[in-house]
PDB file of N, CA and C in Angstrom:
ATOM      1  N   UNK A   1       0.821  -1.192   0.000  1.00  0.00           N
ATOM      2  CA  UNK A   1       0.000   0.000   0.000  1.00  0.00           C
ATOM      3  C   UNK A   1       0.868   1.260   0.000  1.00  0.00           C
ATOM      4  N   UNK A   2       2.125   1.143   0.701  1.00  0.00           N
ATOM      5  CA  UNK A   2       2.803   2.324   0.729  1.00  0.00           C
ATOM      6  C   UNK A   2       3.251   2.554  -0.502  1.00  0.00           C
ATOM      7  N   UNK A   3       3.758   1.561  -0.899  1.00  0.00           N
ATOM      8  CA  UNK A   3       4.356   2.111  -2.518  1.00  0.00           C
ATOM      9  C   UNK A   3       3.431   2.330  -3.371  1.00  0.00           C
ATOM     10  N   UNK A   4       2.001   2.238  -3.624  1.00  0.00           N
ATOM     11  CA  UNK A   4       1.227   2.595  -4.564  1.00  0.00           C
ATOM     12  C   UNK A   4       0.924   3.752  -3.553  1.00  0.00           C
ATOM     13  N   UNK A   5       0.926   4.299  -2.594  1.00  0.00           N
ATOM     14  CA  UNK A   5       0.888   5.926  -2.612  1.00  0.00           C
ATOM     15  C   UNK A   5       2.118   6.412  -2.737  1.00  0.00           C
ATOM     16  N   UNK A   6       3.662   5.973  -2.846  1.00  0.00           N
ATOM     17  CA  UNK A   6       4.642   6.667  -3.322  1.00  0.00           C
ATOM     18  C   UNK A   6       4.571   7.192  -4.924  1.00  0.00           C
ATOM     19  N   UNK A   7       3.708   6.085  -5.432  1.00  0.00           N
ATOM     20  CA  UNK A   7       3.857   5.959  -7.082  1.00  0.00           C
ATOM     21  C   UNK A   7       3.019   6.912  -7.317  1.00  0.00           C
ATOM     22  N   UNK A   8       2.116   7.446  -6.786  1.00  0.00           N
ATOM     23  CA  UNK A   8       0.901   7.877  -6.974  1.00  0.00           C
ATOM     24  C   UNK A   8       1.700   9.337  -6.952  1.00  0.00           C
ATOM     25  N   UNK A   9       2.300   9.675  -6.193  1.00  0.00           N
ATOM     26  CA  UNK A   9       2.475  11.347  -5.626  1.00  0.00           C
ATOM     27  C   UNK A   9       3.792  11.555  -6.455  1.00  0.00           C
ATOM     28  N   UNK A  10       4.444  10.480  -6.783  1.00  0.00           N
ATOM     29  CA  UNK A  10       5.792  10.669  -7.968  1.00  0.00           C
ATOM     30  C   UNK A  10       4.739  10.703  -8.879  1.00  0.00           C
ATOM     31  N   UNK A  11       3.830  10.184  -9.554  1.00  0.00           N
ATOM     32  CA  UNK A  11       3.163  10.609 -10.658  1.00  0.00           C
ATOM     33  C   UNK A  11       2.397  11.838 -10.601  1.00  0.00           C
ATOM     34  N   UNK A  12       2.216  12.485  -9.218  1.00  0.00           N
ATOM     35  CA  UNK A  12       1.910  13.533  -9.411  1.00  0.00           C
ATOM     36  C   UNK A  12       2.955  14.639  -9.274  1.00  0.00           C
ATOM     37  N   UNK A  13       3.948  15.058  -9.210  1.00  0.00           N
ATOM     38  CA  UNK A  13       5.022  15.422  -8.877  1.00  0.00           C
ATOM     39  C   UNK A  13       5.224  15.852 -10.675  1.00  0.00           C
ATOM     40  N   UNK A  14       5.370  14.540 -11.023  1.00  0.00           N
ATOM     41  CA  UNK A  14       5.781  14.621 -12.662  1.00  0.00           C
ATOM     42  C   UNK A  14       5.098  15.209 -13.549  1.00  0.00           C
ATOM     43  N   UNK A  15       4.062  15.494 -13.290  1.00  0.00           N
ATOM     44  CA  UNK A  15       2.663  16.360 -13.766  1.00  0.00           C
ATOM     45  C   UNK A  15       2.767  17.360 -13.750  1.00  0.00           C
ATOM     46  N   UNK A  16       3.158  17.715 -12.546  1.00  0.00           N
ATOM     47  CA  UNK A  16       3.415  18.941 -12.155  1.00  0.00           C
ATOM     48  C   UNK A  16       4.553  19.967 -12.776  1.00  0.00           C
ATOM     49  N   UNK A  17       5.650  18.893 -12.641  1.00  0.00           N
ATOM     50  CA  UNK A  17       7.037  19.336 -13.454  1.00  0.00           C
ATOM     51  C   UNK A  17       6.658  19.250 -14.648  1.00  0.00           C
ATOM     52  N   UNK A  18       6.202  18.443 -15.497  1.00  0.00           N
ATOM     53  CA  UNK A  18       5.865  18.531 -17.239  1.00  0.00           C
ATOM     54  C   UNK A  18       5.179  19.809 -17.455  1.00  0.00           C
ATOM     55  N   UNK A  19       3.833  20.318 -16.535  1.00  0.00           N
ATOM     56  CA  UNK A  19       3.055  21.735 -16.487  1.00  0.00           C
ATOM     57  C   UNK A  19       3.746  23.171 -16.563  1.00  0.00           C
ATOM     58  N   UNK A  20       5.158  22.766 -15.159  1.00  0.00           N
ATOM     59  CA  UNK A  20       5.972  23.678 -15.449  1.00  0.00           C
ATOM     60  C   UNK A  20       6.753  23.923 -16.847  1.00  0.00           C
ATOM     61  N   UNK A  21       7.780  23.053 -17.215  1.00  0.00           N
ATOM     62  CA  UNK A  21       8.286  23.078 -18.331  1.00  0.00           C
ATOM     63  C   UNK A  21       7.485  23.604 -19.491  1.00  0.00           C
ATOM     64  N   UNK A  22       6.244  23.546 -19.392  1.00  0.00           N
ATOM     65  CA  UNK A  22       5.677  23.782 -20.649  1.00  0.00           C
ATOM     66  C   UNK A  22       5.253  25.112 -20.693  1.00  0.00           C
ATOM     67  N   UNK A  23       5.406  26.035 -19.467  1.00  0.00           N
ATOM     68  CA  UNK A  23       5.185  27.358 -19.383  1.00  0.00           C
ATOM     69  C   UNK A  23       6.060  28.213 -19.017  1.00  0.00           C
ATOM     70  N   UNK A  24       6.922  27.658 -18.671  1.00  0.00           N
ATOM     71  CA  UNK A  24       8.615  28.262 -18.686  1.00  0.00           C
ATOM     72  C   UNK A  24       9.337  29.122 -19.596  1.00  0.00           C
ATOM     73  N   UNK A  25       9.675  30.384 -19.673  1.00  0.00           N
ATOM     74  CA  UNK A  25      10.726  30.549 -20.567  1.00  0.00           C
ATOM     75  C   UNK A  25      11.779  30.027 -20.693  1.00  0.00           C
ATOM     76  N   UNK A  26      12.488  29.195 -19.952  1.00  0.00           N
ATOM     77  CA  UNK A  26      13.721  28.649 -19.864  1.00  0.00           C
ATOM     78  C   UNK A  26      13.869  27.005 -21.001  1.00  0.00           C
ATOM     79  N   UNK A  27      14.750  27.207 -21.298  1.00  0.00           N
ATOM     80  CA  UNK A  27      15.046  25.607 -22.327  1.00  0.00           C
ATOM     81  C   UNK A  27      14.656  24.704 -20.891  1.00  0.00           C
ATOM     82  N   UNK A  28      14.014  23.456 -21.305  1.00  0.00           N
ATOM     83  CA  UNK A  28      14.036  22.559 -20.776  1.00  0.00           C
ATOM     84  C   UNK A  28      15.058  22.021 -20.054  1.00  0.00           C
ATOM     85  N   UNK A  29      16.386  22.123 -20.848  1.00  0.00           N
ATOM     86  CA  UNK A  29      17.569  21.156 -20.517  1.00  0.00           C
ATOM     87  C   UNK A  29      17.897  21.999 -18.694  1.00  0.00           C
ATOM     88  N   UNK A  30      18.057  23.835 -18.590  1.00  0.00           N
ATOM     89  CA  UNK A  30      18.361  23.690 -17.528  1.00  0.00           C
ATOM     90  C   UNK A  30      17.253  23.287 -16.476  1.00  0.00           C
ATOM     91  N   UNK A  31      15.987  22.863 -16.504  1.00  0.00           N
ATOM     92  CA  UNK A  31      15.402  22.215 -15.450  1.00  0.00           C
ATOM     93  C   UNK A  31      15.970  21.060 -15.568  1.00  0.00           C
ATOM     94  N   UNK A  32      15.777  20.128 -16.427  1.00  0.00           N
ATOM     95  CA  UNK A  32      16.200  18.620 -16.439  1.00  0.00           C
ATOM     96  C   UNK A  32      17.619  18.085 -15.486  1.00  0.00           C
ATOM     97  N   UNK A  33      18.390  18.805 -16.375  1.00  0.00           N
ATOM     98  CA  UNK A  33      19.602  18.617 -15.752  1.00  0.00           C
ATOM     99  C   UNK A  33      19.616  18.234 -13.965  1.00  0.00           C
ATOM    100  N   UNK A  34      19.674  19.194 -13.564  1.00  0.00           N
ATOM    101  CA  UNK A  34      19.597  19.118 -11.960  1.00  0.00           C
ATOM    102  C   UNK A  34      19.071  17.726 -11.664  1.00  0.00           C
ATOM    103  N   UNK A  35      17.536  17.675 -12.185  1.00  0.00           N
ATOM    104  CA  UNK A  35      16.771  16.081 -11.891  1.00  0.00           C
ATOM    105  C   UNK A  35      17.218  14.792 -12.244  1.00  0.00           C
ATOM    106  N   UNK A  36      18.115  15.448 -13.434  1.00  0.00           N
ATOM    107  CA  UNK A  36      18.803  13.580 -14.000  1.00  0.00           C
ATOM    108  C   UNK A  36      20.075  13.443 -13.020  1.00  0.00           C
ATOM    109  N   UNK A  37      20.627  14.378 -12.829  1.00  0.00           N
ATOM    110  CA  UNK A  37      21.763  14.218 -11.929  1.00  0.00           C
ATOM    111  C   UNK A  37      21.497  13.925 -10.223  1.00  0.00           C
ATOM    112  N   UNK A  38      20.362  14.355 -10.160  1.00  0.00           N
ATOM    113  CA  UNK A  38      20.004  13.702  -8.551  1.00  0.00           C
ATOM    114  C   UNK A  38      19.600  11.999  -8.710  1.00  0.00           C
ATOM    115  N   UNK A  39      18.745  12.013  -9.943  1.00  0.00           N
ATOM    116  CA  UNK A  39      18.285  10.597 -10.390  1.00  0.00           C
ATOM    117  C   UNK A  39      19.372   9.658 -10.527  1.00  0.00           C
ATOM    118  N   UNK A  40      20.709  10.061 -11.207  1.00  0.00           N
ATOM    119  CA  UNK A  40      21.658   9.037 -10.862  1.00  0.00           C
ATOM    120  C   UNK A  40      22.636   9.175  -9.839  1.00  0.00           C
ATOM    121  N   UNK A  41      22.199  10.125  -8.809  1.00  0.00           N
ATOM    122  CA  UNK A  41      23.174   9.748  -7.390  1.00  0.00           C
ATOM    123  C   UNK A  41      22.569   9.103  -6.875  1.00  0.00           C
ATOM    124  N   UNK A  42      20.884   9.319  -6.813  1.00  0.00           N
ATOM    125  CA  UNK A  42      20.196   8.140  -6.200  1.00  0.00           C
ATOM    126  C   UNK A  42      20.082   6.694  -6.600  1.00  0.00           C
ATOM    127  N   UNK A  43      20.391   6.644  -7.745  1.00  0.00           N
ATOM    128  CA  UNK A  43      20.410   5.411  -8.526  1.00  0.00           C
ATOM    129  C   UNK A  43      21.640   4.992  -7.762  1.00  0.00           C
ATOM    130  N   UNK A  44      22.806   5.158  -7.712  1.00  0.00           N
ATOM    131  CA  UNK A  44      23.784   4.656  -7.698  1.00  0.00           C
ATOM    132  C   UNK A  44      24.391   4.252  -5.713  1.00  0.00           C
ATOM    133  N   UNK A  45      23.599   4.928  -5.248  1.00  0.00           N
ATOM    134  CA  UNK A  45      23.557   4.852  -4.173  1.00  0.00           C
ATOM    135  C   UNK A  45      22.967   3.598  -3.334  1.00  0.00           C
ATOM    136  N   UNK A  46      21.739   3.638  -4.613  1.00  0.00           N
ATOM    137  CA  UNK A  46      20.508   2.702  -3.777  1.00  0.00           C
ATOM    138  C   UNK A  46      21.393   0.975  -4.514  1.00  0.00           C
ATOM    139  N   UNK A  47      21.998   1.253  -5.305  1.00  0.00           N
ATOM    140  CA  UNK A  47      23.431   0.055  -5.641  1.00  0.00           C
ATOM    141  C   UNK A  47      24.107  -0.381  -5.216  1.00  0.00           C
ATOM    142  N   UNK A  48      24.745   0.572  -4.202  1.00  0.00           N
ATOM    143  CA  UNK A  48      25.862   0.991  -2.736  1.00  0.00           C
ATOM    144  C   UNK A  48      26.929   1.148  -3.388  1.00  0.00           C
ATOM    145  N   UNK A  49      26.806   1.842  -4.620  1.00  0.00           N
ATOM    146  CA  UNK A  49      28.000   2.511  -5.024  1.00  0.00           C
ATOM    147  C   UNK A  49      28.248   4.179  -4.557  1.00  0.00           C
ATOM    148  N   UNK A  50      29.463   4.781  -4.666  1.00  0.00           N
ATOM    149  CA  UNK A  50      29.919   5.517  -4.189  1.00  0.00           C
ATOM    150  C   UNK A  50      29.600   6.726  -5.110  1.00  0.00           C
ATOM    151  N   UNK A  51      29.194   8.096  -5.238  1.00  0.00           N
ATOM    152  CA  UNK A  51      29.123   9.573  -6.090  1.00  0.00           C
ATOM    153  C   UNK A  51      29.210  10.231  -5.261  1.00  0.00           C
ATOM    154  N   UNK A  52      29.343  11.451  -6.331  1.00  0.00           N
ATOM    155  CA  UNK A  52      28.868  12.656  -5.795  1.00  0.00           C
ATOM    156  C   UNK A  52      28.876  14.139  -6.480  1.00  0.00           C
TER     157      UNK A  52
END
């Protein structure tokens, strides 16, 4: 049950961020950026490999 309300609020989260991007003056890439780079410290972490 917990993870189908984690999934639920990351899918809303992402909604949210796609809404932004699409009304942004800014290129996409500098929002993205930041998020892919947290996405693979967390990735790599939850591996028990070492970043940063």
């Amino acid at each position: 049950m917990r993870f189908l309300r984690e999934l639920i609020e990351a899918n809303k989260t992402m909604v949210e961020y796609q809404t932004m991007l699409r009304h942004s003056k800014l290129h996409p890439r500098f929002l993205l950026t930041p998020i892919m780079l947290k996405e693979a410290v967390q990735s790599t972490k939850m591996e028990g490999l070492q970043s940063s």
